[in-house]
C-alpha atoms as a PDB file:
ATOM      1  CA  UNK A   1    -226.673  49.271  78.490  1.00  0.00           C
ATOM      2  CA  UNK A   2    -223.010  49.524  77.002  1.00  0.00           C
ATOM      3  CA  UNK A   3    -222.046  46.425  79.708  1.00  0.00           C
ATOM      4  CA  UNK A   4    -225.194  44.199  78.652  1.00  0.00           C
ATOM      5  CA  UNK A   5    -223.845  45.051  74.634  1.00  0.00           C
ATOM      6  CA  UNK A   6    -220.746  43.726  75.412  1.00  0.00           C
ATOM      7  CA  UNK A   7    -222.072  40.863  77.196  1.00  0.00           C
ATOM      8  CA  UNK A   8    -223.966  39.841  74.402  1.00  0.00           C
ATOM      9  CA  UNK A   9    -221.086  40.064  72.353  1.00  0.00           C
ATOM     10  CA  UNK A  10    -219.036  37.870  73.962  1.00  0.00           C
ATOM     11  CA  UNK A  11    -221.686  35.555  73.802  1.00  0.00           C
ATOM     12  CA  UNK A  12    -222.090  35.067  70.790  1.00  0.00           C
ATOM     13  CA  UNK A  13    -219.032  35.818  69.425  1.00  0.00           C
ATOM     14  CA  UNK A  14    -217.640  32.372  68.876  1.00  0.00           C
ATOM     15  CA  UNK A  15    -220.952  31.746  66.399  1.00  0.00           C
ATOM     16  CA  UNK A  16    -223.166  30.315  68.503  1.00  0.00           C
ATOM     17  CA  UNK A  17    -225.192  31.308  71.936  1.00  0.00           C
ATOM     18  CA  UNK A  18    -225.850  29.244  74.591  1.00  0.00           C
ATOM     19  CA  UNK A  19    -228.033  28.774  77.297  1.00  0.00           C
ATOM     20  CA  UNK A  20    -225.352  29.196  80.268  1.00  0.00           C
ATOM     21  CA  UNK A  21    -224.342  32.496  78.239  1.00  0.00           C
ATOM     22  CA  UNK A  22    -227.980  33.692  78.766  1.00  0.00           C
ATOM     23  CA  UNK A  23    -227.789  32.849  82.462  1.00  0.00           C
ATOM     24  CA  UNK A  24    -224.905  34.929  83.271  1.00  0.00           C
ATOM     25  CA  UNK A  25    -226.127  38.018  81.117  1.00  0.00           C
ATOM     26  CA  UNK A  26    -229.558  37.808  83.103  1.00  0.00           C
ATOM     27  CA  UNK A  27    -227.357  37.037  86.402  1.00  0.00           C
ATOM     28  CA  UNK A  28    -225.114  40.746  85.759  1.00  0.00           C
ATOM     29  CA  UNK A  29    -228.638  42.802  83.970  1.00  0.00           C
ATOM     30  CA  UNK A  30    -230.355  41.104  87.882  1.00  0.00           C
ATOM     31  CA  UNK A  31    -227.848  42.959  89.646  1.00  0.00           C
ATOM     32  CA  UNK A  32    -226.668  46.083  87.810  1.00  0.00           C
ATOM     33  CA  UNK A  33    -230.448  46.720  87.413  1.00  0.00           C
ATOM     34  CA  UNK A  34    -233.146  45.922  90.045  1.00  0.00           C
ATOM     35  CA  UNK A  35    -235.651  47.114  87.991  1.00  0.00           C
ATOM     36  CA  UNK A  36    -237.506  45.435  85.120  1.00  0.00           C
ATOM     37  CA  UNK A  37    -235.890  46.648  81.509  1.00  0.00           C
ATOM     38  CA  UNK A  38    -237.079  46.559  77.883  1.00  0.00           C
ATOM     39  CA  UNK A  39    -234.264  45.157  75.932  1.00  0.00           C
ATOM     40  CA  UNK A  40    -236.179  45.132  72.445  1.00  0.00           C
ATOM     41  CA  UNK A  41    -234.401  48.483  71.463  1.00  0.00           C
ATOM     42  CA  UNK A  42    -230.944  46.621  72.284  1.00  0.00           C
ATOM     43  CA  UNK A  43    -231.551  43.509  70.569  1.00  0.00           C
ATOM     44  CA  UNK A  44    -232.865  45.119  67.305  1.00  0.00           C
ATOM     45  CA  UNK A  45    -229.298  47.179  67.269  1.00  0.00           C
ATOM     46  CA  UNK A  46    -227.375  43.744  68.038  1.00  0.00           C
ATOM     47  CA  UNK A  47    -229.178  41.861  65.988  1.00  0.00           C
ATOM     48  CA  UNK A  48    -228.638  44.459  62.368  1.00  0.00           C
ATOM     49  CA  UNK A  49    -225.000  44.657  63.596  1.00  0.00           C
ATOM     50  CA  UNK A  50    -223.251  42.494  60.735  1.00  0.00           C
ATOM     51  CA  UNK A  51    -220.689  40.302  61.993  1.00  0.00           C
ATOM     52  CA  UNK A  52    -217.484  42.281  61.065  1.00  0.00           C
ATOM     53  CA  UNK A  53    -218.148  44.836  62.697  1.00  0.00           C
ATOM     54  CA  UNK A  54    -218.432  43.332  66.493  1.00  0.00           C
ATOM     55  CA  UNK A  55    -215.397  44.418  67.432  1.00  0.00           C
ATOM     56  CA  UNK A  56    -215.806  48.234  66.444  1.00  0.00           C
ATOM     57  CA  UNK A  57    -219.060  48.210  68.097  1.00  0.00           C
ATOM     58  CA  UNK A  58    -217.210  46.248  71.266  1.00  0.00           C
ATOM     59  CA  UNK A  59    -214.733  48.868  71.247  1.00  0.00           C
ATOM     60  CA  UNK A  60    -216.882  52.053  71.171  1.00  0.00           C
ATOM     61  CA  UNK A  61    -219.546  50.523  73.803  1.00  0.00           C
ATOM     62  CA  UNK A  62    -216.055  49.647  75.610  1.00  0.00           C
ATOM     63  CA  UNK A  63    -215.396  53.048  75.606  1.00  0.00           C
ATOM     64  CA  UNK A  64    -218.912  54.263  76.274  1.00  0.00           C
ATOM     65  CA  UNK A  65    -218.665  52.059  79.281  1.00  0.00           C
ATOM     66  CA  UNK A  66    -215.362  53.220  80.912  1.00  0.00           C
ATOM     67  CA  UNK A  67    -216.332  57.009  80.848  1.00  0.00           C
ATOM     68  CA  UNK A  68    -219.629  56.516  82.729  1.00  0.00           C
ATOM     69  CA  UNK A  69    -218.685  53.616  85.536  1.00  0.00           C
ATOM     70  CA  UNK A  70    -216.565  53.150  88.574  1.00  0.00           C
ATOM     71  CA  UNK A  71    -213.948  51.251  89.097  1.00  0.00           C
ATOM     72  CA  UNK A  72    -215.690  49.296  91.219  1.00  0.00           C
ATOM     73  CA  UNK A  73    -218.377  48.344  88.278  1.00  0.00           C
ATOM     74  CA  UNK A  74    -215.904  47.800  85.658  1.00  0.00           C
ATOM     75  CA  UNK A  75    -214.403  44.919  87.796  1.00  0.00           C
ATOM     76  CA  UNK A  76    -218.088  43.469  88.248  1.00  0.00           C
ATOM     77  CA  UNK A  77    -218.079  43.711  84.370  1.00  0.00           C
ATOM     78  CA  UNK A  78    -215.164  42.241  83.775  1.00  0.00           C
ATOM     79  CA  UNK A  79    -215.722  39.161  85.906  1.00  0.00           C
ATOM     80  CA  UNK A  80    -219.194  38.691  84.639  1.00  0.00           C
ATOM     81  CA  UNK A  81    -217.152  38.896  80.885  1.00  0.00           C
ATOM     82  CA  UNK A  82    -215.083  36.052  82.061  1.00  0.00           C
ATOM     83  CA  UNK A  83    -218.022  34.206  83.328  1.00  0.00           C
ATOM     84  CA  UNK A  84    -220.162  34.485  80.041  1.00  0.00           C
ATOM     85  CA  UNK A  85    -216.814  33.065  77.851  1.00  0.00           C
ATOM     86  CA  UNK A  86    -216.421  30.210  80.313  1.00  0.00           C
ATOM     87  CA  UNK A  87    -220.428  29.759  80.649  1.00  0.00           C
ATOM     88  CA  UNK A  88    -219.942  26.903  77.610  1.00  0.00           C
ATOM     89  CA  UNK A  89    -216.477  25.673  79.256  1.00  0.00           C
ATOM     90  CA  UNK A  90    -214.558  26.644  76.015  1.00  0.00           C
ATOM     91  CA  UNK A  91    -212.571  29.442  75.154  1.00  0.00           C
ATOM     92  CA  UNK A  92    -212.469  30.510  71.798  1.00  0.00           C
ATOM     93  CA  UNK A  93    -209.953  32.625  70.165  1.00  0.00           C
ATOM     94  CA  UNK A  94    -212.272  34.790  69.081  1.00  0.00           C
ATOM     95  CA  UNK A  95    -213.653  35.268  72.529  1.00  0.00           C
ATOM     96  CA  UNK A  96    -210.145  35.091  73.720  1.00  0.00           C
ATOM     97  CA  UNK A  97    -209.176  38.253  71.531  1.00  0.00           C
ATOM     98  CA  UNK A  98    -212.006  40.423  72.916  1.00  0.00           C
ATOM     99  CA  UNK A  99    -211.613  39.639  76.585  1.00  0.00           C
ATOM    100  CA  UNK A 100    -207.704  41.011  76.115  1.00  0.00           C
ATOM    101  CA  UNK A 101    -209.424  44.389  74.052  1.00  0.00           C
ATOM    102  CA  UNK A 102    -211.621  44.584  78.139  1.00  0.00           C
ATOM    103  CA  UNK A 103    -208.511  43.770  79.689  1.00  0.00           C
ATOM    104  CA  UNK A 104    -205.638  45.453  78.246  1.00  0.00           C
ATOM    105  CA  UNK A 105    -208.493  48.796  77.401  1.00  0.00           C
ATOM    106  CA  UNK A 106    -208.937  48.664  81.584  1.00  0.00           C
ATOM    107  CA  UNK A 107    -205.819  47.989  82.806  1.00  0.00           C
ATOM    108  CA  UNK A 108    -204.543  49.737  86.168  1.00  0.00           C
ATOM    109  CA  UNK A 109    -202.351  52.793  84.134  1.00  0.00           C
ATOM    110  CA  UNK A 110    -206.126  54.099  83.357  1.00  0.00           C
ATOM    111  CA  UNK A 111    -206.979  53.589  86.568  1.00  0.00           C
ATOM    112  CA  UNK A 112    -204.814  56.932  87.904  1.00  0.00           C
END
C-alpha cells in the first residue's frame, strides 16, 4: 500500500487530481495486485492528511516502501511515479520536488 500512497500523492500534489492521474494509479494497483482491494482504509488516512505534511508522510511511506520491495519493483514504481506527474502533461515544481525525494532516496549507492 506504501507505493499506491505515494501514487496518490503525486497526484494530487500540484492541487488538483485528474482523471489521467487516476488511470495510471489503477494501471500500477492492476498489476502490483491481481486481486480486488478495499482502498477505503487508505483514502480515509490520505484524505485527514493536512497538506503540509505530504512530504513527511511521502518520505516515511518512501521508506516503508524501500525496506519491503525489490529492486525490480521499485523501478516499476518509479516509472509508474513518472507516469502519474506526466498523466496531465505538466510538471509542477511541487511534483518536480517529490519525484527527486523517489529518485535521489533510490539511487544505485542503496542499491549495494
Amino acid at each position: 500500500m506504501a507505493g499506491y500512497q505515494m501514487l496518490m500523492i503525486l497526484s494530487v500534489v500540484d492541487g488538483k487530481f485528474v482523471k489521467s492521474e487516476g488511470k495510471v494509479i489503477i494501471s500500477y494497483l492492476r498489476k502490483i495486485f491481481p486481486f480486488r482491494l478495499n482502498l477505503d482504509r487508505e483514502m480515509e488516512e490520505l484524505s485527514a492528511l493536512p497538506k503540509e505534511d505530504y512530504l513527511l508522510h511521502f518520505n516515511n511511506v518512501m521508506n516503508d516502501f524501500y525496506e519491503d520491495s525489490t529492486k525490480k519493483e521499485r523501478t516499476a514504481l518509479l516509472k509508474f511515479a513518472v507516469k502519474v506527474v506526466n498523466a496531465d502533461k505538466k510538471i509542477t515544481a511541487e511534483e518536480n520536488r517529490y519525484l527527486k525525494e523517489l529518485f535521489f532516496a533510490w539511487d544505485s549507492e542503496h542499491e549495494e
